[in-house]
Each structure stands twice: as structure tokens, then as C-alpha cells.
C-alpha atoms as a PDB file:
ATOM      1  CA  UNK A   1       0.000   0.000   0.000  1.00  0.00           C
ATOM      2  CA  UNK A   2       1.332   3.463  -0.943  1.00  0.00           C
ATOM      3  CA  UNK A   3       2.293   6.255   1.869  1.00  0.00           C
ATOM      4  CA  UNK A   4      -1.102   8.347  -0.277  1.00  0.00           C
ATOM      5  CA  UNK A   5      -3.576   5.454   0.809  1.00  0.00           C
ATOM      6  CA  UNK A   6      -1.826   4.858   4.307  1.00  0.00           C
ATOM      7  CA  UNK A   7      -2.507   8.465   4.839  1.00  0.00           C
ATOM      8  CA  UNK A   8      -6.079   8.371   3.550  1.00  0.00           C
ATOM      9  CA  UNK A   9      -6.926   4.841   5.406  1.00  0.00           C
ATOM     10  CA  UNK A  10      -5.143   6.072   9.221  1.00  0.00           C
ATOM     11  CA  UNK A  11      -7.167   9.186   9.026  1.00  0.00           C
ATOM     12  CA  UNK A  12     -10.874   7.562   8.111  1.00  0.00           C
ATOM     13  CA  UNK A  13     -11.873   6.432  11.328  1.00  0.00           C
ATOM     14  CA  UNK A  14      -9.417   8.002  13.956  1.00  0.00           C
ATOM     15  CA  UNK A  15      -9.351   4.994  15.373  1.00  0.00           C
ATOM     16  CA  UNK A  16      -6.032   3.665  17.093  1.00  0.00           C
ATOM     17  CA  UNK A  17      -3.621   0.387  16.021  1.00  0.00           C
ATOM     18  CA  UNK A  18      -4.560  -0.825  19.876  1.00  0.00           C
ATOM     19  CA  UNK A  19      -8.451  -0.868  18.602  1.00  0.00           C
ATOM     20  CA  UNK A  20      -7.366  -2.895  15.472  1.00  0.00           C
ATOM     21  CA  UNK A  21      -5.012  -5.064  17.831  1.00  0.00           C
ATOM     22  CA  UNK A  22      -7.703  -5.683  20.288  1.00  0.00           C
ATOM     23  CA  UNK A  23     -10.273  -6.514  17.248  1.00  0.00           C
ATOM     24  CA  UNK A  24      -7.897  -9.256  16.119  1.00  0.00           C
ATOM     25  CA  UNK A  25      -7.387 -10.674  19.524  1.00  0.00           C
ATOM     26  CA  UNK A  26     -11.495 -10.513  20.597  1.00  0.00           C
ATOM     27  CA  UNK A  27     -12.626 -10.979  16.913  1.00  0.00           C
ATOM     28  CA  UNK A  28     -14.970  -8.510  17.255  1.00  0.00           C
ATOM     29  CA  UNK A  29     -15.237  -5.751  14.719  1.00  0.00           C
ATOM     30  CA  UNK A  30     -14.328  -2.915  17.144  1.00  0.00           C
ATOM     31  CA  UNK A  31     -14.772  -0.264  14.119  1.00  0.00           C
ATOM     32  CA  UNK A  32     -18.232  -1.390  13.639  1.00  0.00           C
ATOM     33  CA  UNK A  33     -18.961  -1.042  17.432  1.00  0.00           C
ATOM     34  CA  UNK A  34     -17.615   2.183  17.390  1.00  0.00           C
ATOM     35  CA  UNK A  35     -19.397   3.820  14.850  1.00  0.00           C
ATOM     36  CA  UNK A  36     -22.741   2.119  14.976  1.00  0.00           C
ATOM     37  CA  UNK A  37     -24.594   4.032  17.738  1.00  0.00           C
ATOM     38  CA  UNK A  38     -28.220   2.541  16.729  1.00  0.00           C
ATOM     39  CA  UNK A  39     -27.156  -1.100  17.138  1.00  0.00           C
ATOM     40  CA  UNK A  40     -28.249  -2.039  13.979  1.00  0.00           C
ATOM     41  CA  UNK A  41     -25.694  -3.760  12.731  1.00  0.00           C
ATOM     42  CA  UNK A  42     -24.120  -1.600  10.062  1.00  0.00           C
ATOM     43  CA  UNK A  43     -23.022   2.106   9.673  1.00  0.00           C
ATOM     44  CA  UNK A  44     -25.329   4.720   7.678  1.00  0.00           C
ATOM     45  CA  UNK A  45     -23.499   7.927   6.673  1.00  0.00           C
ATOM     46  CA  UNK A  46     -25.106   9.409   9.387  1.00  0.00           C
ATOM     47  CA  UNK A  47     -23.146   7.345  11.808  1.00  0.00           C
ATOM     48  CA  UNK A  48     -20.350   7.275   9.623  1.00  0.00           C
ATOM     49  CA  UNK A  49     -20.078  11.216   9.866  1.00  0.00           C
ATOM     50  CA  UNK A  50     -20.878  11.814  13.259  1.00  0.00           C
ATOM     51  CA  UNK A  51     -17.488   9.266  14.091  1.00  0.00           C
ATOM     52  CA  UNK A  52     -15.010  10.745  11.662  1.00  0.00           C
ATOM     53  CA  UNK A  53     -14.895  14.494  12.548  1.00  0.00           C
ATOM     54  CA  UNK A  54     -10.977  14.034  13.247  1.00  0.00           C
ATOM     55  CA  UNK A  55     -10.301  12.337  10.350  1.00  0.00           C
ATOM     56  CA  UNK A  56      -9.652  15.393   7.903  1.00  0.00           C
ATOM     57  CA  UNK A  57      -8.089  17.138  10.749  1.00  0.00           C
ATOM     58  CA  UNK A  58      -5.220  14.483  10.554  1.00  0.00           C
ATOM     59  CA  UNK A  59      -4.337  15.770   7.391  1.00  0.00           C
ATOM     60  CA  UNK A  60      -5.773  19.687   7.402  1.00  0.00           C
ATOM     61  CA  UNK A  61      -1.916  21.040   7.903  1.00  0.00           C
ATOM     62  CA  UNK A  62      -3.375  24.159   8.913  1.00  0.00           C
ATOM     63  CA  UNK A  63      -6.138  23.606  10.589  1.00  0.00           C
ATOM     64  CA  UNK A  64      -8.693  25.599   8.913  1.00  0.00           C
ATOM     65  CA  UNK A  65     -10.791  23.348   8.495  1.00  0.00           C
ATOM     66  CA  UNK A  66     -10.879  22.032   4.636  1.00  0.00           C
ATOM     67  CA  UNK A  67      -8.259  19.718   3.007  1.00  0.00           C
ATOM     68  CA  UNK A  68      -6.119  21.472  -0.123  1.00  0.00           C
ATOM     69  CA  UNK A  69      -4.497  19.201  -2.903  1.00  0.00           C
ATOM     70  CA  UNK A  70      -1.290  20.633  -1.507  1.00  0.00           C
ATOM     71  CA  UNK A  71      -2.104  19.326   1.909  1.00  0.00           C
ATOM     72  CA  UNK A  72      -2.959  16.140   0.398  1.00  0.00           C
ATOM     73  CA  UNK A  73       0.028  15.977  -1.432  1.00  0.00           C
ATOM     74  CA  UNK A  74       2.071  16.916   1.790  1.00  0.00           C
ATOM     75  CA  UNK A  75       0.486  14.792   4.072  1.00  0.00           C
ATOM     76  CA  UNK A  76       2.429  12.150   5.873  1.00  0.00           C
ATOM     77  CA  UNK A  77       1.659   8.614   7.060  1.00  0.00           C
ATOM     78  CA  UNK A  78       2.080   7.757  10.789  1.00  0.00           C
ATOM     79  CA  UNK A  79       3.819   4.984  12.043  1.00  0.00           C
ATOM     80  CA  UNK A  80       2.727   1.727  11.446  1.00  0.00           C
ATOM     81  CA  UNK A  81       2.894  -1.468   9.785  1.00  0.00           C
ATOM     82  CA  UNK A  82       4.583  -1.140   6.832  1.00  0.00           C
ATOM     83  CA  UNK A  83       6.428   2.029   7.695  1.00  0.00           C
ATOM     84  CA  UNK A  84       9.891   1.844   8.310  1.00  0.00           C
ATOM     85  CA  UNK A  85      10.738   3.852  10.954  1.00  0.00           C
ATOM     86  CA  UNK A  86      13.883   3.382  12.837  1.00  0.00           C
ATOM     87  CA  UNK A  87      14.313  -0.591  11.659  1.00  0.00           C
ATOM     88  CA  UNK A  88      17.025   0.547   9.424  1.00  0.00           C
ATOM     89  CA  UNK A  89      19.098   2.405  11.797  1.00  0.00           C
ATOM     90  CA  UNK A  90      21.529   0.281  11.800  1.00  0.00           C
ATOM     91  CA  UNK A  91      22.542  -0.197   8.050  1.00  0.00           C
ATOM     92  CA  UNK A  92      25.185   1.968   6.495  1.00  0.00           C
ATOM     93  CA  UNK A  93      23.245   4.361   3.696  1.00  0.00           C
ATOM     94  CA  UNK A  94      24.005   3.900   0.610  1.00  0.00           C
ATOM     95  CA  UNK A  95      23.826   5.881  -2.569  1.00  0.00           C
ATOM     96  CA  UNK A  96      20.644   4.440  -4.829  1.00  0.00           C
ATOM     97  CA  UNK A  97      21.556   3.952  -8.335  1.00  0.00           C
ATOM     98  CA  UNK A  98      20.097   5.557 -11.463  1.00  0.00           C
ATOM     99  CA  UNK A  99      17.563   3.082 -11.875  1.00  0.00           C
ATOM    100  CA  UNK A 100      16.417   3.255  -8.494  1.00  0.00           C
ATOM    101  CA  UNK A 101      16.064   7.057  -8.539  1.00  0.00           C
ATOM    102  CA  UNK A 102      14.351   6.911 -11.822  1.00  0.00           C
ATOM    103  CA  UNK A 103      11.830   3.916  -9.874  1.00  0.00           C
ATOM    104  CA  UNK A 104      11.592   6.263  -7.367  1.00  0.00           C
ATOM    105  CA  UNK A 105      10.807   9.087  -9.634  1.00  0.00           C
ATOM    106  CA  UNK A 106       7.988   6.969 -11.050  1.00  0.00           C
ATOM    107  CA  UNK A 107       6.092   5.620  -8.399  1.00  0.00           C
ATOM    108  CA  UNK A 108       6.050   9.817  -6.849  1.00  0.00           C
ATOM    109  CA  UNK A 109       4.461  10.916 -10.192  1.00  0.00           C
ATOM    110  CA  UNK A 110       2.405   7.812 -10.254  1.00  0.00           C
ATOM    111  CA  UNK A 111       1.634   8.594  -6.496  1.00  0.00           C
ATOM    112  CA  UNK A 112       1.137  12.675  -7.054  1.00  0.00           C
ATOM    113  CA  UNK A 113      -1.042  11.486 -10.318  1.00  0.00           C
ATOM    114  CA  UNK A 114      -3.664   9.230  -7.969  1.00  0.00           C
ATOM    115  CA  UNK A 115      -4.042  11.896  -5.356  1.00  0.00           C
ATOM    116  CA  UNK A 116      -4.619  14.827  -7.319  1.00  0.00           C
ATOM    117  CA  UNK A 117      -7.507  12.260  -8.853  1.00  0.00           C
ATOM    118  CA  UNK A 118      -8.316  11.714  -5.397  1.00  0.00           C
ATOM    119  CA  UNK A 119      -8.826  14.970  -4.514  1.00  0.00           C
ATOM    120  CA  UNK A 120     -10.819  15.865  -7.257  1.00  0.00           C
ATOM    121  CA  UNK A 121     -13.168  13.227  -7.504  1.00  0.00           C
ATOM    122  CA  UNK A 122     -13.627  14.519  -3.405  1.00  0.00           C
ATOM    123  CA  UNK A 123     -14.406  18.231  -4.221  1.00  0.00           C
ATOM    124  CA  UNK A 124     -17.664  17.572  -5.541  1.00  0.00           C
ATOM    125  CA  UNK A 125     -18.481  21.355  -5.780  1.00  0.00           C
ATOM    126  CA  UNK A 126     -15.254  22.508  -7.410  1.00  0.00           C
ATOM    127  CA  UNK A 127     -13.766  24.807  -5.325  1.00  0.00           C
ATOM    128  CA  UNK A 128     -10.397  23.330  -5.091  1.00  0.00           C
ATOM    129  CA  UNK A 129     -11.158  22.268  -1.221  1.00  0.00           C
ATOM    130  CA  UNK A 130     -12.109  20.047   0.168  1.00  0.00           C
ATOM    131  CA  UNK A 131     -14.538  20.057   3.021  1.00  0.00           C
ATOM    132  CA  UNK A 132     -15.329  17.528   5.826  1.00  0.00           C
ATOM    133  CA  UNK A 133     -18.323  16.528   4.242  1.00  0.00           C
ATOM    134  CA  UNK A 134     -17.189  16.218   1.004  1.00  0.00           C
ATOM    135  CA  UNK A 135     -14.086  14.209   2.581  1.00  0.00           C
ATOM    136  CA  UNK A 136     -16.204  11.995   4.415  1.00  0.00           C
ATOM    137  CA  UNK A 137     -18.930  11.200   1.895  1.00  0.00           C
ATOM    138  CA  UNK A 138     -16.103  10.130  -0.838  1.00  0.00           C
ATOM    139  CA  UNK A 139     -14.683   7.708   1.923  1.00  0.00           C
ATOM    140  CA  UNK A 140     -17.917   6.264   2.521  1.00  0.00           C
ATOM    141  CA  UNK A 141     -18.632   5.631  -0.807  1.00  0.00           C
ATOM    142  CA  UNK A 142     -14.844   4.027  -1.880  1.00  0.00           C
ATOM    143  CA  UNK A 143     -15.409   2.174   1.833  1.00  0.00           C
ATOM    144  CA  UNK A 144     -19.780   1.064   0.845  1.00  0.00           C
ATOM    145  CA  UNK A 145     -18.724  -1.541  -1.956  1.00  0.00           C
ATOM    146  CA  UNK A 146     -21.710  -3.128  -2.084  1.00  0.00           C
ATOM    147  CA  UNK A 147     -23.640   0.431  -2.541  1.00  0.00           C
ATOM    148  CA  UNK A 148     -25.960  -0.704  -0.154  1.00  0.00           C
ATOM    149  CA  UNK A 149     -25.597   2.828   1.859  1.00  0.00           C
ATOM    150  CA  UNK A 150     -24.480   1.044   4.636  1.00  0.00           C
ATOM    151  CA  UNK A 151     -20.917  -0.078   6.004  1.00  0.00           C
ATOM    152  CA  UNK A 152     -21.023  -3.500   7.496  1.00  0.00           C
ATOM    153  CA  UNK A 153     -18.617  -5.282   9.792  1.00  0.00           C
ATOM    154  CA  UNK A 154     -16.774  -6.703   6.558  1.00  0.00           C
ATOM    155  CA  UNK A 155     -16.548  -3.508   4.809  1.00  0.00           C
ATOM    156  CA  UNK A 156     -15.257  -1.620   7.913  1.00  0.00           C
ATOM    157  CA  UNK A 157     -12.646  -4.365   8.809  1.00  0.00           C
ATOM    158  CA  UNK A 158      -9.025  -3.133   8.032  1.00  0.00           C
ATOM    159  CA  UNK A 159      -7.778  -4.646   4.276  1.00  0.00           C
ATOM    160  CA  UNK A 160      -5.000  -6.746   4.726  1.00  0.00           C
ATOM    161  CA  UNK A 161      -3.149  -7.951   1.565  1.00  0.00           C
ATOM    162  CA  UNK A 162      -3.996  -8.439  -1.523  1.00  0.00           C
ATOM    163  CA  UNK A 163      -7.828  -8.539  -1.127  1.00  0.00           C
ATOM    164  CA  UNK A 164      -8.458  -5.595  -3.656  1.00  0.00           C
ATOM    165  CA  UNK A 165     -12.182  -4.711  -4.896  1.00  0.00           C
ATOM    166  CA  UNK A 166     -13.386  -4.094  -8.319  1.00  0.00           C
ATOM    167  CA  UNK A 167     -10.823  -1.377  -9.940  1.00  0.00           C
ATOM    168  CA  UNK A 168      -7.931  -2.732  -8.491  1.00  0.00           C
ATOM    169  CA  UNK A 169      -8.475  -0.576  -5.371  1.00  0.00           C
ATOM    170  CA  UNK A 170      -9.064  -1.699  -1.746  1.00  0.00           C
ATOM    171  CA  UNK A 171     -12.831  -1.487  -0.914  1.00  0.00           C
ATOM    172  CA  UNK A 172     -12.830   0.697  -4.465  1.00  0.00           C
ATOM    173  CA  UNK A 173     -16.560   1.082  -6.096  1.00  0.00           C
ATOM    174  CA  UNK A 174     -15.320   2.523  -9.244  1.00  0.00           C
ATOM    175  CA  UNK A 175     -12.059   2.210 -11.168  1.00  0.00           C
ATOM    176  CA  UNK A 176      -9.213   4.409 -10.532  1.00  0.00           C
ATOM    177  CA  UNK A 177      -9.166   7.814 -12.755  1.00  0.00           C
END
């Protein structure tokens, strides 16, 4: 998974590694419980909204309120799986080669290419921001994959792998632009 969707996956829910942990262990779906306050079953946007009011702040840089594509483009994963952290501390650095930079090079522009995408398909009206509202419905919708309007248990529980959905994204409803 790419630092763009790590970004955009820590900051939908809010929630902490120690709930995910804590789901594995129990085998409950801890995200579900959180975030469906009707005991239902499932998570209507209502729900959905009312438990992911920090989730843009994660990446809202300066706190005004609204994500910008720059923001977006800025924004940087936490630690986590996946992340490398300080495992490589000890290793002597060395210089990458050509190929490698020219790899590297790739995979930002492919990376800067998917979130400017991103953030346009979120700013539904336009105005190069992006609110919490728009923010939230667009991850609801990438999350619902069945378009059912609701989240369930399944749809909530954290991807691991390669368990992709149609499009080639995780939990994606539509193809990637």
C-alpha cells in the first residue's frame, strides 16, 4: 500500500492500532462497534459522519478546516505497519543507483497522479477544497462496496493484503481515474 492510501486509510476512522489489535485478539469488529450508535448492525453515513470528525483534521496542515491538494500531497503517514521507521538504523546508507532514482521518480508521479484524482473526484463542488463533508462522503462511498448505503462489519474491517475490490483498489466502487 502506498504512503497516499496509508494516509487516507489512518485518518478515516481516527481509530487507534490498539483498537485494530484488540479486534484481532477478541474478533470482534471494534470499528463497527464504534461507529454504529443505533445497534443495527451496520453504519449509515449518518453514523459514519458523526465518528469521523478528526479524520480530515489528521491531514488539514493548517487547521482551517478544509483539506487542499497541496495538503494532500504533503500529508504524511504515521507509524505503522509497513512504515519503516527506525528498523534501518543500523545499516550503512548507501547511494541508490540511477535506476532506483528513476523507480523512485515513477512511483512519486504515479503517487502525485492518484491523489490529485483523489482529490478531485472529493471536491464535488469545485472549489479546489475540500470540506469535511465532502471528505467523508467520498470515503464512505470508496469504503460502501456493495452500494448498499451502509458499512457492514466486513466492509469496515481493516484490508490486509492483496484482497483488492473491483478497480484494483481496496474497498474501491469505481475504477481508478
Amino acid at each position: 500500500m502506498n504512503k497516499l492510501s496509508r494516509v487516507i486509510a489512518m485518518s478515516l476512522f481516527g481509530l487507534s492500532s490498539s483498537a485494530f489489535a484488540a479486534e484481532r485478539e477478541s474478533g470482534h469488529n471494534r470499528a463497527l462497534a464504534n461507529l454504529d450508535t443505533d445497534g443495527d448492525g451496520s453504519v449509515n453515513f449518518e453514523e459514519f459522519q458523526a465518528g469521523g470528525e478528526q479524520s480530515l483534521s489528521r491531514l488539514d496542515s493548517d487547521e482551517n478546516g478544509v483539506l487542499t491538494l497541496d495538503e494532500l500531497l504533503n500529508a504524511r503517514p504515521g507509524r505503522g505497519p509497513g512504515n519503516r521507521g527506525d528498523r534501518n538504523a543500523d545499516r550503512p546508507e548507501q547511494e541508490p543507483s540511477e535506476e532506483q532514482i528513476a523507480r523512485m521518480e515513477q512511483r512519486r508521479a504515479a503517487m502525485t497522479e492518484q491523489a490529485e484524482a483523489r482529490f478531485q473526484a472529493m471536491d464535488t463542488d469545485g472549489n479546489e477544497v475540500v470540506s469535511l463533508g465532502e471528505f467523508q462522503e467520498a470515503n464512505f462511498l470508496q469504503l460502501d462496496s456493495d452500494n448498499n448505503g451502509l458499512l457492514s462489519a466486513e466492509e469496515l474491517r481493516p484490508q490486509r493484503g492483496g484482497r483488492r475490490g473491483p478497480g484494483g483498489r481496496r474497498g474501491s466502487r469505481e475504477p481508478q481515474a
